[in-house]
Protein backbone atom coordinates (compact mmCIF):
# COMPACT_ATOMS: atom_id res chain seq x y z
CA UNK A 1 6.08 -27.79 8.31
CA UNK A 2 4.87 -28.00 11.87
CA UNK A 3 3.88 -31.13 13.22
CA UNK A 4 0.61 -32.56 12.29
CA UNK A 5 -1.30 -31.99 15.73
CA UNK A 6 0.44 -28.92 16.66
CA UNK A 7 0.15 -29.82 20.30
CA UNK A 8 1.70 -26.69 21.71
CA UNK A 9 -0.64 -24.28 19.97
CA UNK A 10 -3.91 -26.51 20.06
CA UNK A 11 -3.76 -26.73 24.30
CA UNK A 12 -3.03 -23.19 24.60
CA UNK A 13 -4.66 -21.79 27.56
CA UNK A 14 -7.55 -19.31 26.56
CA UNK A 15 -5.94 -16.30 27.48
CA UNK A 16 -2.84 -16.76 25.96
CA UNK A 17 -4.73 -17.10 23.02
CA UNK A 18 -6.27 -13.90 23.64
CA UNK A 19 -3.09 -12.06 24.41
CA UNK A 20 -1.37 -13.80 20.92
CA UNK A 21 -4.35 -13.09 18.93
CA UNK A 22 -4.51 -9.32 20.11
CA UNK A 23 -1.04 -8.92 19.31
CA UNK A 24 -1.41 -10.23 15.89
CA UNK A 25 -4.68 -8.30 15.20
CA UNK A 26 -2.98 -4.90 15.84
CA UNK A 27 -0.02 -5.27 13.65
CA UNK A 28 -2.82 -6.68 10.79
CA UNK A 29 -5.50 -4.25 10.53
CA UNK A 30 -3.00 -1.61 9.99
CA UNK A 31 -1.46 -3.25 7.25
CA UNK A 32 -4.86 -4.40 5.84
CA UNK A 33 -6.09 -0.66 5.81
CA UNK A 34 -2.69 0.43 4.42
CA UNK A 35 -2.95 -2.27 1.20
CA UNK A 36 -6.85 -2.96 0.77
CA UNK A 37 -8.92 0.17 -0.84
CA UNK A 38 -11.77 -1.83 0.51
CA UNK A 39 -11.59 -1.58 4.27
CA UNK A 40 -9.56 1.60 3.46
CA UNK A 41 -12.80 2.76 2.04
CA UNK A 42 -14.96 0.70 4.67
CA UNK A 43 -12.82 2.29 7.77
CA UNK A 44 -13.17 5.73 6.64
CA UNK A 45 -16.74 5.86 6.17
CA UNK A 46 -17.31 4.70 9.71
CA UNK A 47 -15.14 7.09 11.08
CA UNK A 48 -12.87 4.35 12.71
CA UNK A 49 -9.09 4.97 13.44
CA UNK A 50 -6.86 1.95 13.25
CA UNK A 51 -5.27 3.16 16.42
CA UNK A 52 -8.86 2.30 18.20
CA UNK A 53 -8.31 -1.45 17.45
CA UNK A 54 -6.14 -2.54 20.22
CA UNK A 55 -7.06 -6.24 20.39
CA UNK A 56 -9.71 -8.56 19.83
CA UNK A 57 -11.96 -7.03 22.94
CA UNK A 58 -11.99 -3.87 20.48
CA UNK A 59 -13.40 -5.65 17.16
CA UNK A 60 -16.71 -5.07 17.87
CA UNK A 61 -15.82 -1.16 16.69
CA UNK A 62 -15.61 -2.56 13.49
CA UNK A 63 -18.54 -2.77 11.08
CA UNK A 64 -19.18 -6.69 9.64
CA UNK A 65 -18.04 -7.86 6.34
CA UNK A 66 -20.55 -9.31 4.22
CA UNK A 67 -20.01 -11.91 1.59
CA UNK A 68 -22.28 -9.65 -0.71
CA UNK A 69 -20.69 -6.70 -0.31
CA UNK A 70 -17.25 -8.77 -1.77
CA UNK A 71 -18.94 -9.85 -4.12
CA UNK A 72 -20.14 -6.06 -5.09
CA UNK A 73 -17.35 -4.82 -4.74
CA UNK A 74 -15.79 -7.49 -7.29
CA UNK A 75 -18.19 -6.93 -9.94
CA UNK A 76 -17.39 -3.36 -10.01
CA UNK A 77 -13.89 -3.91 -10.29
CA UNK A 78 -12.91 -6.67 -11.74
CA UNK A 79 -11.01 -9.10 -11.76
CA UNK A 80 -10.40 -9.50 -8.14
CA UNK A 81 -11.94 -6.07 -7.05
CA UNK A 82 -10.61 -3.69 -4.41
CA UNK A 83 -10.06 -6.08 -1.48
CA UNK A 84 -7.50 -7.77 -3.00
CA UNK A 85 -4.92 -5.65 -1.49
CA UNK A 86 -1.32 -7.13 -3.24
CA UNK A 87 0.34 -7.09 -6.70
CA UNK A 88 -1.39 -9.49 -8.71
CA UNK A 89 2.16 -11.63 -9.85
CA UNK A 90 2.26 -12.10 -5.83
CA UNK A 91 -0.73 -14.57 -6.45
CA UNK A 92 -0.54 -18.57 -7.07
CA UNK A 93 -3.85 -19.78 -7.23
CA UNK A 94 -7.10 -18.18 -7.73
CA UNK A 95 -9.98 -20.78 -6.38
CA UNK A 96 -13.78 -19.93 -7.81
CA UNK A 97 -16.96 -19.87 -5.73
CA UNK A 98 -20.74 -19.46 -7.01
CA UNK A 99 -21.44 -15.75 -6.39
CA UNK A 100 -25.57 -14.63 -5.45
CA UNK A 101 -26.03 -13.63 -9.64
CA UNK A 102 -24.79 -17.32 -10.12
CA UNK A 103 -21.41 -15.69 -11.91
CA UNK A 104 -18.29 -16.99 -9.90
CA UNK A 105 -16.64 -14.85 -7.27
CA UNK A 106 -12.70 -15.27 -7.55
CA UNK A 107 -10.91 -15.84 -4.48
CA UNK A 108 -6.83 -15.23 -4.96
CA UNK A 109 -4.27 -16.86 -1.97
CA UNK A 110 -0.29 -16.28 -1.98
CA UNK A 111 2.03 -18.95 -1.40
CA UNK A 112 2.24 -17.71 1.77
CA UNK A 113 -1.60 -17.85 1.92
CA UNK A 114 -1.61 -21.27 0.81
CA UNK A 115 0.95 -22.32 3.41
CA UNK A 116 -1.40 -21.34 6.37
CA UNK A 117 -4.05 -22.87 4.99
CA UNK A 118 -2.17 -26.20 5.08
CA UNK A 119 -1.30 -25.65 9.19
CA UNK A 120 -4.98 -24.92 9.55
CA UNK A 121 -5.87 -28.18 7.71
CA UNK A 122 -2.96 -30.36 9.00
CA UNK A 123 -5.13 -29.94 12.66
CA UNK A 124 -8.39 -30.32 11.37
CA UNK A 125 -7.59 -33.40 9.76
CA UNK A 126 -5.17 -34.65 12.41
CA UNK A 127 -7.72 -34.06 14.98
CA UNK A 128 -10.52 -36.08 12.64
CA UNK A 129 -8.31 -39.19 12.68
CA UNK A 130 -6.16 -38.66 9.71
CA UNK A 131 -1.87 -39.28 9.86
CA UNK A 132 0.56 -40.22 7.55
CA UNK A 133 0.06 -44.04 7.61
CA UNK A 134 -3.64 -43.22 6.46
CA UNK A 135 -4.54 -44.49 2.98
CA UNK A 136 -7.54 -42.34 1.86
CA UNK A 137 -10.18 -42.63 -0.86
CA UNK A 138 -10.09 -38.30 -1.73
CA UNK A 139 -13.22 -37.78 -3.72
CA UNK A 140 -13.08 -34.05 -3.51
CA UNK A 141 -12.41 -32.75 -7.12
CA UNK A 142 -9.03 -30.78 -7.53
CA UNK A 143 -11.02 -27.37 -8.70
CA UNK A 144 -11.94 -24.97 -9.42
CA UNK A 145 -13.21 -24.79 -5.37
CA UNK A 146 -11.29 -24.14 -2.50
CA UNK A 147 -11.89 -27.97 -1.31
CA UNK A 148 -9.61 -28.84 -3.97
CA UNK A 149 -6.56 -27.56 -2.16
CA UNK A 150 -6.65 -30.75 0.38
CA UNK A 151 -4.71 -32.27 -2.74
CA UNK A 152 -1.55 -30.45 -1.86
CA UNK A 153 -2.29 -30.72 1.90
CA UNK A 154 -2.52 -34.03 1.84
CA UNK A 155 0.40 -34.49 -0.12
CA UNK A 156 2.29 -32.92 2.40
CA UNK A 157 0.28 -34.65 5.29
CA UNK A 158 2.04 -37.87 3.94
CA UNK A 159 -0.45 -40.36 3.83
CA UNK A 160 -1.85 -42.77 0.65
CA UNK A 161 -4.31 -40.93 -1.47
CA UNK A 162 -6.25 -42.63 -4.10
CA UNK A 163 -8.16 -40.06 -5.66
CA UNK A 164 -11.30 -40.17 -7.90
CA UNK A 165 -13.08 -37.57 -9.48
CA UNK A 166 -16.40 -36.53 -7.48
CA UNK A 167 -19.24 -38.89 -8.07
CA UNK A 168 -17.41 -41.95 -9.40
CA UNK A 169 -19.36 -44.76 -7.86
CA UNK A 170 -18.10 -48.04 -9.42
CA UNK A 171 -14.53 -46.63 -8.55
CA UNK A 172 -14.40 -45.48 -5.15
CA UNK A 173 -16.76 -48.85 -4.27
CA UNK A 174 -13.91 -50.81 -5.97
CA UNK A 175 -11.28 -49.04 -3.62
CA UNK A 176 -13.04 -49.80 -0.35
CA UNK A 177 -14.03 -53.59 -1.38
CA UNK A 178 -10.38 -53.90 -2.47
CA UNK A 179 -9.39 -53.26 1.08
CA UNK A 180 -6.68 -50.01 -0.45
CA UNK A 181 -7.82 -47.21 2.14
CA UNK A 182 -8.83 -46.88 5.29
CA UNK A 183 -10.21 -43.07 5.35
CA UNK A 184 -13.10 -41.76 2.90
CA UNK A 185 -12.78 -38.30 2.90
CA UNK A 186 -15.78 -36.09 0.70
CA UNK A 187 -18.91 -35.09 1.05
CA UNK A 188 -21.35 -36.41 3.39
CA UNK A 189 -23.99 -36.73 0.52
CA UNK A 190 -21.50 -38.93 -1.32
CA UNK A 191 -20.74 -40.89 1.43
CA UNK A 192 -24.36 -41.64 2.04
CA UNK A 193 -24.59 -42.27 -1.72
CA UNK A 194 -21.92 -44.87 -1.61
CA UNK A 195 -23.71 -46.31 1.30
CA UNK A 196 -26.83 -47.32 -0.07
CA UNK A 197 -25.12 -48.78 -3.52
CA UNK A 198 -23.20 -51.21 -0.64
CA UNK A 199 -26.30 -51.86 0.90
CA UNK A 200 -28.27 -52.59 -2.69
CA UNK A 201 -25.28 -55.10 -3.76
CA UNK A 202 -26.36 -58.42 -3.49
CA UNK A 203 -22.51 -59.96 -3.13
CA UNK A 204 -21.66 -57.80 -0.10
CA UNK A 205 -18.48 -58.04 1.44
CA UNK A 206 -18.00 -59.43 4.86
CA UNK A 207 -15.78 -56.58 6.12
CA UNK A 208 -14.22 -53.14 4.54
CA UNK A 209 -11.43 -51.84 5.92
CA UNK A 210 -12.69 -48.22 6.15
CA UNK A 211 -11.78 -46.97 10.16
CA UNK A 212 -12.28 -43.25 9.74
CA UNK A 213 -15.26 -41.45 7.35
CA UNK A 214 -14.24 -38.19 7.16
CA UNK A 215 -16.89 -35.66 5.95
CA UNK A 216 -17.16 -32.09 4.89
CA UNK A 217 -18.28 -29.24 2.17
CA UNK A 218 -22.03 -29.83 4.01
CA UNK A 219 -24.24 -30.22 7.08
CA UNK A 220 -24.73 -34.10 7.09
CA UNK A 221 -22.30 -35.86 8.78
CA UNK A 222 -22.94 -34.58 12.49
CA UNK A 223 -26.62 -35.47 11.85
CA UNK A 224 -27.39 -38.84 14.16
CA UNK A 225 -29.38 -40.54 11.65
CA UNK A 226 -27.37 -40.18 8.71
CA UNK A 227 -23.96 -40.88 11.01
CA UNK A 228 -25.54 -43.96 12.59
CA UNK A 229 -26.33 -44.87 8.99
CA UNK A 230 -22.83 -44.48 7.15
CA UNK A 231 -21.30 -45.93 10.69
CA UNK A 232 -23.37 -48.87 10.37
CA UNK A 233 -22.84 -49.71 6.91
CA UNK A 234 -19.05 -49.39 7.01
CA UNK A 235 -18.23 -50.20 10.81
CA UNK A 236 -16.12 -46.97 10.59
CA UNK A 237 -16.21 -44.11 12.70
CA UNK A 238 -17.50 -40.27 11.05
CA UNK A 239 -16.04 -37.83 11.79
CA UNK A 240 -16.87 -34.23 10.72
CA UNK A 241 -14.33 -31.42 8.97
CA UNK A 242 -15.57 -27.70 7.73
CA UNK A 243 -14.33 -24.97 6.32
CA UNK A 244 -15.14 -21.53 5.07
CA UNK A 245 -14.05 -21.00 1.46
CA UNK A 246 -13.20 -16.95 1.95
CA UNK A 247 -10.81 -18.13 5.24
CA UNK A 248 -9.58 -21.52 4.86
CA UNK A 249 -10.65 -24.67 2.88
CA UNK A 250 -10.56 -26.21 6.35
CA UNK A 251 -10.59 -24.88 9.78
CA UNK A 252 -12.92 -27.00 12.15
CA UNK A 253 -11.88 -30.84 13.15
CA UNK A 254 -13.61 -33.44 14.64
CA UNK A 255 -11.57 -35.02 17.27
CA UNK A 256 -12.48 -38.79 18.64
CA UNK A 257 -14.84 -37.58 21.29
CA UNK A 258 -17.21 -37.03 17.97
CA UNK A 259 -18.43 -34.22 20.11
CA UNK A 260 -18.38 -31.41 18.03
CA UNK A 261 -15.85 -29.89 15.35
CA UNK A 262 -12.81 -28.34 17.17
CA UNK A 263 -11.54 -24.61 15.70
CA UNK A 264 -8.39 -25.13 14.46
CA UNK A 265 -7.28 -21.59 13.19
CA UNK A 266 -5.53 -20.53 16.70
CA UNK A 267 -2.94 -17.82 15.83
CA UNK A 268 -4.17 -17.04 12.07
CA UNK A 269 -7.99 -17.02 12.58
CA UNK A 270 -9.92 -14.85 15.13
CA UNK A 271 -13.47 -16.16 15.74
CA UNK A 272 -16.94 -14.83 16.80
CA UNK A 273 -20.09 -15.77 17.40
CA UNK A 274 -22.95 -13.05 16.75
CA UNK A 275 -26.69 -13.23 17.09
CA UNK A 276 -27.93 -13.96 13.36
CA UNK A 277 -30.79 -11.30 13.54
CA UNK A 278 -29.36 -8.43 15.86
CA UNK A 279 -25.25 -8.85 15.35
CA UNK A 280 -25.46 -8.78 19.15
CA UNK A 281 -21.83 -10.39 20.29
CA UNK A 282 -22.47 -13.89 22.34
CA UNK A 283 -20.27 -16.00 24.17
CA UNK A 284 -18.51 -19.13 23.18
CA UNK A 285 -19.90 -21.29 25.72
CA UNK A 286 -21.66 -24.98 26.12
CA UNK A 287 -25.07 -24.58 24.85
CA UNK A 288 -24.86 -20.99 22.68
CA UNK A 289 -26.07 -20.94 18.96
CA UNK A 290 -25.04 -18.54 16.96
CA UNK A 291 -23.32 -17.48 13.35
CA UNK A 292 -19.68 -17.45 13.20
CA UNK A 293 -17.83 -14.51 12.32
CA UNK A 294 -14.24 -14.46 11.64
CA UNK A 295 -11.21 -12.08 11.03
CA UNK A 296 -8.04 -12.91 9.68
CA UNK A 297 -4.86 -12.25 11.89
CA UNK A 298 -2.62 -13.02 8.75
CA UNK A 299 -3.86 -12.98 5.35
CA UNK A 300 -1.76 -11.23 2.07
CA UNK A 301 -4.60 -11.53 -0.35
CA UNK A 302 -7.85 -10.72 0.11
CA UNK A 303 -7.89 -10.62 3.85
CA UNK A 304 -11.09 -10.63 5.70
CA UNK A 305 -12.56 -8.23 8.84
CA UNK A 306 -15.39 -9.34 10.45
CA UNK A 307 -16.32 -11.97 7.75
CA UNK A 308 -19.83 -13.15 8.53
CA UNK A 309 -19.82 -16.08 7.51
CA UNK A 310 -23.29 -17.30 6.95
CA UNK A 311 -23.23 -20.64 9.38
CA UNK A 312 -25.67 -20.99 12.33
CA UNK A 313 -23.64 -23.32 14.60
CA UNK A 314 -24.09 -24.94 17.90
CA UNK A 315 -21.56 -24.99 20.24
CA UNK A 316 -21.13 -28.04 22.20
CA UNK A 317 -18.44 -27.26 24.89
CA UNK A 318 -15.36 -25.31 25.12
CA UNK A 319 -13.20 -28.33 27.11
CA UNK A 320 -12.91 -31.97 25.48
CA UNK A 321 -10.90 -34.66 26.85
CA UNK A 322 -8.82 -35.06 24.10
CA UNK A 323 -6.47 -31.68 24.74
CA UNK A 324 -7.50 -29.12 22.65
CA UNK A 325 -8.47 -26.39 24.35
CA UNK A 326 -10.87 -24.40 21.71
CA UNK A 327 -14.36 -24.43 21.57
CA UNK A 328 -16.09 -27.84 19.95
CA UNK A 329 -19.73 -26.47 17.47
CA UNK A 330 -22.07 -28.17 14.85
CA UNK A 331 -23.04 -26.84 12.25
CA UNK A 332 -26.67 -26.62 11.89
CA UNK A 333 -27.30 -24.81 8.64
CA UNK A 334 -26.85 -21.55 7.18
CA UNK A 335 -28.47 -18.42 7.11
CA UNK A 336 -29.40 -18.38 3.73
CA UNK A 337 -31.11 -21.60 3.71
CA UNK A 338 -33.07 -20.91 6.96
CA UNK A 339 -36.96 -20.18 6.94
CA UNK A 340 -39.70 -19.66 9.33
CA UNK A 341 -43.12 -21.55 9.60
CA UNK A 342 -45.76 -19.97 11.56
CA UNK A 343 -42.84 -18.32 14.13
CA UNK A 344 -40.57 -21.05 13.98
CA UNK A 345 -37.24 -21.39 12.59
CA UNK A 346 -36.58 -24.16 10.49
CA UNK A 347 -33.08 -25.64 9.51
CA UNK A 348 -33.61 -27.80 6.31
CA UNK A 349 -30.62 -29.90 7.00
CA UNK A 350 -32.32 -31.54 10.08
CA UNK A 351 -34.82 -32.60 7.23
CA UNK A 352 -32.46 -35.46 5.95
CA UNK A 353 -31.88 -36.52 9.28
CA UNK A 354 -35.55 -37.09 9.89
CA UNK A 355 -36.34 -38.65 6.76
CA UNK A 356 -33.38 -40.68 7.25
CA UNK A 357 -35.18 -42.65 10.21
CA UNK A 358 -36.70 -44.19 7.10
CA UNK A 359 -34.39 -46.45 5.58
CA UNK A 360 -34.53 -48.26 3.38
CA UNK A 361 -37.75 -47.45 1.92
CA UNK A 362 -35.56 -43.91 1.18
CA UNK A 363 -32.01 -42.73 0.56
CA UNK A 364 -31.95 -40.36 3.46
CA UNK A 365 -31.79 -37.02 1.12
CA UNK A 366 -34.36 -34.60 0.74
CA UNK A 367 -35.19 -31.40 0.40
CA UNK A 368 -37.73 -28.50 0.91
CA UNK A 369 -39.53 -26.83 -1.99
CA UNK A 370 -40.32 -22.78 -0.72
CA UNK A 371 -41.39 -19.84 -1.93
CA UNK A 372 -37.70 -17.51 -3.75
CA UNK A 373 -39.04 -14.86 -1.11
CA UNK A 374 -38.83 -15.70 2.20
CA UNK A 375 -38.52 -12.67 4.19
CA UNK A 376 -41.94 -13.13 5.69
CA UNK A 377 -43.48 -16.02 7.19
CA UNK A 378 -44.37 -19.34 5.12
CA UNK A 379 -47.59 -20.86 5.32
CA UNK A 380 -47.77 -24.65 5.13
CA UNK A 381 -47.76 -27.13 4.26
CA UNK A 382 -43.71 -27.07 3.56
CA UNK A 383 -43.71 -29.00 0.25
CA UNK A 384 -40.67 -31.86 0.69
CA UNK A 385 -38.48 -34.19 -1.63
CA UNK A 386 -37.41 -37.22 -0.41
CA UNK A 387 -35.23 -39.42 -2.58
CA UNK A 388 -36.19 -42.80 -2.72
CA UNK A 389 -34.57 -46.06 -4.51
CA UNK A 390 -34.47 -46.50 -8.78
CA UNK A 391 -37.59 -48.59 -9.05
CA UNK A 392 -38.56 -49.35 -5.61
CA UNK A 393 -42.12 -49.62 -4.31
CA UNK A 394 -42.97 -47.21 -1.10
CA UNK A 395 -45.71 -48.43 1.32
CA UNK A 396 -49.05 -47.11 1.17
CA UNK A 397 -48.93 -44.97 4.05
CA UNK A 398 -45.19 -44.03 3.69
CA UNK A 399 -45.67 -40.76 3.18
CA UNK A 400 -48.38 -40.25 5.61
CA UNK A 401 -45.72 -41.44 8.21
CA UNK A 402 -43.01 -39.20 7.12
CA UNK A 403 -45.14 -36.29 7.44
CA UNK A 404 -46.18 -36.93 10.96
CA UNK A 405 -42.19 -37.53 12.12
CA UNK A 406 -41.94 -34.33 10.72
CA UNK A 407 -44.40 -32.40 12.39
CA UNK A 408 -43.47 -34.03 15.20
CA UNK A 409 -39.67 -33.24 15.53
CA UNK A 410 -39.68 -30.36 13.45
CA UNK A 411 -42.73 -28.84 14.65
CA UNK A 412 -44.41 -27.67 11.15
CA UNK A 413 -46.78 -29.67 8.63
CA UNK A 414 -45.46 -31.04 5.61
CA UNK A 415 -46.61 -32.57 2.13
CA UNK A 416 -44.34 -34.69 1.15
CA UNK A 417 -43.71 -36.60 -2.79
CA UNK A 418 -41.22 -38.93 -3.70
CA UNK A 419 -38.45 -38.46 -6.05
CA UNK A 420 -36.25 -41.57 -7.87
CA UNK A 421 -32.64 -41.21 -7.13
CA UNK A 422 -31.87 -40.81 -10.61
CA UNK A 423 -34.25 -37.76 -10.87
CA UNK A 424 -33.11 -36.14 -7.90
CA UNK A 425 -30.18 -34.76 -8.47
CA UNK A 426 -26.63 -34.94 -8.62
CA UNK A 427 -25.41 -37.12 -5.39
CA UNK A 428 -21.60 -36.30 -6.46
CA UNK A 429 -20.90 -33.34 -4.60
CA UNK A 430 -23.18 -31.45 -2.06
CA UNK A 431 -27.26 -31.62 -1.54
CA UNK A 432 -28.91 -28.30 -1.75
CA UNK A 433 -31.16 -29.02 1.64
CA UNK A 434 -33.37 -26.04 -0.20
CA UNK A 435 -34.89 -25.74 -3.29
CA UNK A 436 -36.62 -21.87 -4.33
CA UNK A 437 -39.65 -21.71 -6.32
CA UNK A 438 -41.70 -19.20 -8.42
């Protein structure tokens, strides 16, 4: 395998990128039209020639992918549907994701597959602060999800891994307070989680070795409240990873600048950023917002055209001192979980981050209750969750307070109740930032 940081492919100038990319793209569509009865079908019907796709400047001739389509297209024709595009005894793993009926979507990878999704995730995690003289606490489950795959990555990464399975408390508190690893990597809900069971303890310990919190599978981690938080309780530096399941488990790294997520994919990923409501193509530059979009430029099974991929992302600058020359985003949400109040947009991670502010009177999760149909405006008051302490007393005018930071950051009115940790939900994976009602 390629070294960890693969320097010469990560400081690539931008148009060398371009030119590589191009190249690639042209040799890939052909042979994804030529295997996959999907985009076979999906080229056809538009009336596009493979011949018109010369490079990347020519993708926008292509229609988008939607994960719903897949999906569709799946369910008619199952197992893996018509965009599979291989033999089935060329597969090696089939991952499972939660489909929009709730019955799981199958995603199949090749060893080849699987291969360039551990070069993808070697850089993310390189760039977040991971090597092979890390020891890390790996509280990512091994399946049936895509983020189980950083088990073989990290095998072949090198470093210590004490695993435990997602949501083991007592166990992954013992591991840090033992002084074993130096990296948490899992979600940032967990993290936060483990966080307030430190802070709760009465016999704290004067130092933990953790240097590097390393979060993903969520929103949370870039979020200044709950960073300063998990930072503060465990004198270790966060630092953000993301993937896309359909693409690769990871393909965005945070380097030390904690300015952003770097894109990692260069040479097997082509990315784009669209306008969310009109598809309109805009530019990676410091400042744009946007959802990603992304095309494979080498994928055996199941490859991917246009993939949109759901995430609204900020992007923070396209330079960064440490090298790499691709563009640095946060993630601010997803499309999905988006609504509007009275004309304005609101991203229920940012939520967490202002409830947060709160500590320790709350956990720093929460949630907002709406309507299952939200294609039109909601009224409020936004009903929100916030998770507060087993057994602790709020002050009076607690929620009176958390209501006007609200309003005031978020810019819409909220009623907000109080839910015990222990009735809230499962902390050991991800935090549904939404919740739909009747």
């Amino acid at each position: 395998m390629a070294e960890m940081w693969d320097h010469d492919v990560e400081t690539t100038c931008i148009a060398e990128q371009i030119e590589n990319a191009s190249r690639l793209l042209t040799r890939h569509i052909e042979d994804v039209v030529r295997r996959s009865p999907f985009y076979r079908k999906k080229f056809s019907q538009e009336g596009i020639s493979v011949s018109a796709i010369q490079g990347v400047e020519d993708l926008h001739k292509v229609p988008l992918s939607t994960k719903s389509e897949i999906k569709e297209a799946q369910d008619a024709s199952p197992p893996f549907g018509p965009h599979l595009g291989i033999h089935q005894e060329k597969i090696r793993r089939v991952f499972q994701t939660s489909g929009s009926t709730g019955t799981p979507t199958l995603l199949a990878v090749t060893a080849r597959d699987l291969e360039i999704w551990r070069s993808i995730g070697a850089r993310s995690y390189t760039a977040a602060g991971m090597s092979a003289t890390s020891s890390v606490l790996l509280t990512f489950g091994a399946g049936p999800f895509v983020a189980g795959h950083i088990h073989a990555l990290l095998d072949e990464m090198g470093p210590c891994v004490v695993p435990v399975s997602p949501g083991d408390t007592e166990r992954s508190l013992r591991v840090i307070e033992l002084g074993i690893v130096d990296t948490y990597v899992g979600t940032p809900t967990f993290a936060l989680h483990l966080a307030n069971s430190v802070s709760r303890r009465q016999n704290q310990p004067h130092a933990l070795a953790l240097k590097h919190i390393i979060t993903g599978g969520e929103p949370g981690g870039g979020l200044p409240e709950i960073r300063n938080q998990l930072e503060g309780t465990f004198s270790a530096q966060v630092r953000e990873i993301m993937g896309v399941g359909d693409i690769s488990p990871s393909l965005f790294g945070e380097c030390h600048e904690q300015d952003g997520m770097h894109f990692c994919g260069q040479g097997f990923v082509w990315p784009e950023l669209i306008d969310a409501n009109t598809s309109e193509p805009i530019e990676f530059e410091a400042g744009a917002y946007g959802e990603l979009v992304y095309t494979s430029l080498e994928r055996e099974a199941m490859p991917l055209i246009r993939f949109r991929s759901g995430d609204l992302v900020h992007i923070t600058d396209t330079r960064c001192k440490c090298g790499r020359t691709s563009f640095k985003m946060r993630c601010v949400g997803r499309s999905d979980d988006t609504f509007i109040v009275r004309g304005v947009n609101v991203f229920p991670s940012a939520i967490g981050d202002v409830t947060a502010e709160f500590r320790p009177f709350v956990t720093g999760r929460a949630r907002a209750v709406i309507p299952r149909d939200t294609s039109v405006s909601i009224e409020p008051p936004i009903h929100v969750e916030v998770e507060v302490p087993d057994g602790s007393e709020q002050p009076e005018n607690l929620a009176v307070s958390v209501e006007s930071r609200i309003r005031s950051k978020l810019l819409f009115r909220a009623a907000v109740s109080f839910v015990p940790e222990s009735q809230f939900g499962d902390s050991s994976y991800k935090t549904r930032p939404v919740a739909r009602s009747n």
